[in-house]
C-alpha atoms as a PDB file:
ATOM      1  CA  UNK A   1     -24.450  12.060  -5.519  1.00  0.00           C
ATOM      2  CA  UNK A   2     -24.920   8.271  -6.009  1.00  0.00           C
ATOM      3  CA  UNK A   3     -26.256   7.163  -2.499  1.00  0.00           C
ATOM      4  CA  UNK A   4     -24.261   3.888  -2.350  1.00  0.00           C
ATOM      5  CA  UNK A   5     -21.374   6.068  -3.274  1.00  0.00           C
ATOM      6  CA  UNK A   6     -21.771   8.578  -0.099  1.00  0.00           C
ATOM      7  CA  UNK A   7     -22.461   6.007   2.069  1.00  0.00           C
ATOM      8  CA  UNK A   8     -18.855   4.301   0.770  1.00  0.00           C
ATOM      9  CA  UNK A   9     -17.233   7.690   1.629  1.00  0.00           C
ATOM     10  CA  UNK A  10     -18.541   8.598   5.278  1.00  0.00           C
ATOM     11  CA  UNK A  11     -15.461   7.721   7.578  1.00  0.00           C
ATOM     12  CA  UNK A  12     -15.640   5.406  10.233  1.00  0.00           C
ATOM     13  CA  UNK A  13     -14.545   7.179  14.022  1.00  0.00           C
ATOM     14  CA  UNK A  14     -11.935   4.366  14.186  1.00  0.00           C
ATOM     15  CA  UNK A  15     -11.472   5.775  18.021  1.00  0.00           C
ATOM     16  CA  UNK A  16     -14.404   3.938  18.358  1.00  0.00           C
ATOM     17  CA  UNK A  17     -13.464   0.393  16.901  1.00  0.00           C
ATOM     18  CA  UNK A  18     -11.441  -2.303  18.156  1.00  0.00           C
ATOM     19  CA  UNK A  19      -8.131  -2.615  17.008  1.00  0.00           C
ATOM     20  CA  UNK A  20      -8.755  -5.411  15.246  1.00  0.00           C
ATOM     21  CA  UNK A  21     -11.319  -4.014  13.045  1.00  0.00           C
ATOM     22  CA  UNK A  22      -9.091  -1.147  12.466  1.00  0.00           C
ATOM     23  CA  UNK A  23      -6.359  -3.826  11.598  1.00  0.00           C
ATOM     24  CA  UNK A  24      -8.399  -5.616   9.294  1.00  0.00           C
ATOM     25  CA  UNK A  25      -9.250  -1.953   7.461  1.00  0.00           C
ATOM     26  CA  UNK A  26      -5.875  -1.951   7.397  1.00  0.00           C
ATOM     27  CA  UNK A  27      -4.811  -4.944   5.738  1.00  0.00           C
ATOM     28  CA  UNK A  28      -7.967  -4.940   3.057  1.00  0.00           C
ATOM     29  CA  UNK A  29      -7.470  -1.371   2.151  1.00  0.00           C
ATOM     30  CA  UNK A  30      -4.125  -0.276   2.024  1.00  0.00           C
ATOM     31  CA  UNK A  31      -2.062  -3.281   1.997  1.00  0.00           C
ATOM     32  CA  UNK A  32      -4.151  -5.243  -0.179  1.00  0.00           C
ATOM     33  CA  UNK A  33      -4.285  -2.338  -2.680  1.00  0.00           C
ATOM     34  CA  UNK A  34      -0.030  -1.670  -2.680  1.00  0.00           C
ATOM     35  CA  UNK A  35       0.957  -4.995  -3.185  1.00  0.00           C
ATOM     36  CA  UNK A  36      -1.577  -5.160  -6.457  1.00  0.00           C
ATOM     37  CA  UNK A  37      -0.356  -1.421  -7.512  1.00  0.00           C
ATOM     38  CA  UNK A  38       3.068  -1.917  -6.818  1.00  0.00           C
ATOM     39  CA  UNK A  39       3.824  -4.187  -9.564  1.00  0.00           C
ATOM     40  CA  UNK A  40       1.862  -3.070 -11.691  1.00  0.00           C
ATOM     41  CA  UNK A  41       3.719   0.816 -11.554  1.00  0.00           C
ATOM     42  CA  UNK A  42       7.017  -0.964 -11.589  1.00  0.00           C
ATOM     43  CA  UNK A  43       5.583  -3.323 -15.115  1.00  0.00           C
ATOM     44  CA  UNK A  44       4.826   0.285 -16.454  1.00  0.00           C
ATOM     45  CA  UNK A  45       7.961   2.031 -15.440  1.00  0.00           C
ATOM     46  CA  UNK A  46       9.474  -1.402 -17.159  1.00  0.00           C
ATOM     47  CA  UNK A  47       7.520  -1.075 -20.166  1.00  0.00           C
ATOM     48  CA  UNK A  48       8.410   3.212 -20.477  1.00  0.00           C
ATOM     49  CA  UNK A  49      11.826   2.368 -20.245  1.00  0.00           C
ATOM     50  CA  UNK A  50      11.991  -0.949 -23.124  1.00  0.00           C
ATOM     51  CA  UNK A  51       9.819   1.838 -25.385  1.00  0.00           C
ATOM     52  CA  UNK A  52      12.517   5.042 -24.523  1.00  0.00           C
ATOM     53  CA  UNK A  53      15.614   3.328 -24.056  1.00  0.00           C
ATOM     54  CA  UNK A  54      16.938   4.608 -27.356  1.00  0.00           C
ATOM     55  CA  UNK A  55      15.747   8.125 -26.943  1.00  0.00           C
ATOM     56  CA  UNK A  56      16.233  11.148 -24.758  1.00  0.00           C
ATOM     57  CA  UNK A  57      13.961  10.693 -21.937  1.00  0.00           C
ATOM     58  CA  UNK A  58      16.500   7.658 -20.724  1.00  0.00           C
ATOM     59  CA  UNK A  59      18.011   8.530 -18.425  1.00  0.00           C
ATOM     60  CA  UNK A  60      14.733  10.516 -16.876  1.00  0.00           C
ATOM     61  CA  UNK A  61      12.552   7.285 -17.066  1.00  0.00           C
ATOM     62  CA  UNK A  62      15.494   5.191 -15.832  1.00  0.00           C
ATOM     63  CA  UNK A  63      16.079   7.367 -12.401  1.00  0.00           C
ATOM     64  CA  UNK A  64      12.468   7.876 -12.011  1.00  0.00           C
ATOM     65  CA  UNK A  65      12.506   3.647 -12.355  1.00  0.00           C
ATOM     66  CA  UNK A  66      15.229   3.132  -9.558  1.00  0.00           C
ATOM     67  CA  UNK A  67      13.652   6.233  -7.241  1.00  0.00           C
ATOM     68  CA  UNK A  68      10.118   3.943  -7.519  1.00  0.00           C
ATOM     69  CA  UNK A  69      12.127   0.836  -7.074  1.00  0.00           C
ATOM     70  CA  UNK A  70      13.604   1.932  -4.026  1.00  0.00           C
ATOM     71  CA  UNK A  71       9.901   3.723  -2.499  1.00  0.00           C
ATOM     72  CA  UNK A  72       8.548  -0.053  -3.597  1.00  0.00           C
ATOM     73  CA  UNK A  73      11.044  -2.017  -1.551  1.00  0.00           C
ATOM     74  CA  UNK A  74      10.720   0.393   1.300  1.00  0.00           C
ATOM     75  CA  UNK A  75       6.853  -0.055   1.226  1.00  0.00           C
ATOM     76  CA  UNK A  76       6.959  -3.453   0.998  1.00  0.00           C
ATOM     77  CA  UNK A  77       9.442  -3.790   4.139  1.00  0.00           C
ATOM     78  CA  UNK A  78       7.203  -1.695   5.815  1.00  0.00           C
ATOM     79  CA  UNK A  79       4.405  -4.001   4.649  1.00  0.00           C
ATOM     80  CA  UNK A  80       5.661  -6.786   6.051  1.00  0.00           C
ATOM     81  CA  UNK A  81       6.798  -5.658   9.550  1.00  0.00           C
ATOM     82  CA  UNK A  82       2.998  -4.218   9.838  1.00  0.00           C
ATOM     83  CA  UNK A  83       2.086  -8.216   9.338  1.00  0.00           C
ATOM     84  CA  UNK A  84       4.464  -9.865  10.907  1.00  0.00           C
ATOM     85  CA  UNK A  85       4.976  -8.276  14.320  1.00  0.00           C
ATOM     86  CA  UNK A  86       3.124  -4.758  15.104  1.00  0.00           C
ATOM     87  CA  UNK A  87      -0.246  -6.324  13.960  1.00  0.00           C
ATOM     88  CA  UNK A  88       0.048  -9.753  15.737  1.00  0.00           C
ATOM     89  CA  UNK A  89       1.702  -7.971  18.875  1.00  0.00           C
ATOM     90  CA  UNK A  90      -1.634  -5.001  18.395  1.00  0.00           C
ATOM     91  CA  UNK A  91      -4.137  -8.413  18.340  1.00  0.00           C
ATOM     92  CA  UNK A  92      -2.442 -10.089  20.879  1.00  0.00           C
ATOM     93  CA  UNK A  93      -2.368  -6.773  23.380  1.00  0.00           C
ATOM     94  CA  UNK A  94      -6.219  -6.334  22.369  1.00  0.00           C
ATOM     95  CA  UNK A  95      -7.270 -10.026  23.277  1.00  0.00           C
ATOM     96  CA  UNK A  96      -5.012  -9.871  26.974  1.00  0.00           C
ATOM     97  CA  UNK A  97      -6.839  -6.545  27.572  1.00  0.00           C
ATOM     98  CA  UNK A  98     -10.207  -7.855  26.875  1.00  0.00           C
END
């Protein structure tokens, strides 16, 4: 196994970290990696749809469309409430503790 590569896949004991860092992991891992992927699914699920919409497979590619649609804007509320108050309130706890 590519050495760099094991080293990338040992997990941090985030027990061990401050919040913060964890927050940060967060943020630059998973949310920064949904909101690129996101739109990009939903372009494809577009694109599936523009190509099928005379065939068969409609109506298939259109629910699984609005089921992903729906998932996306769930996500993305979920998203946003990590960023806008349980992160800032997580930080602010952290820094009063310290």
């Amino acid at each position: 196994m590519n050495e760099a590569l094991a080293t990338a896949t040992v997990e941090k004991d985030w027990a061990k970290e401050q919040l913060s860092a964890l927050i940060a992991h967060i943020l630059t891992t998973h949310h920064d990696y949904l909101k690129k992927q996101l739109p990009e699914i939903a372009a494809l699920f577009r694109q599936a749809f523009d190509n099928h919409k005379d065939s068969s497979p409609c109506d298939r590619i259109l629910f699984f469309h609005q089921s992903f649609s729906a998932l996306s804007e769930e996500l993305q509320a979920h998203l946003q409430k990590e960023e806008m108050i349980l992160f800032p309130f997580i930080e602010g706890y952290e820094q009063t503790v310290e």
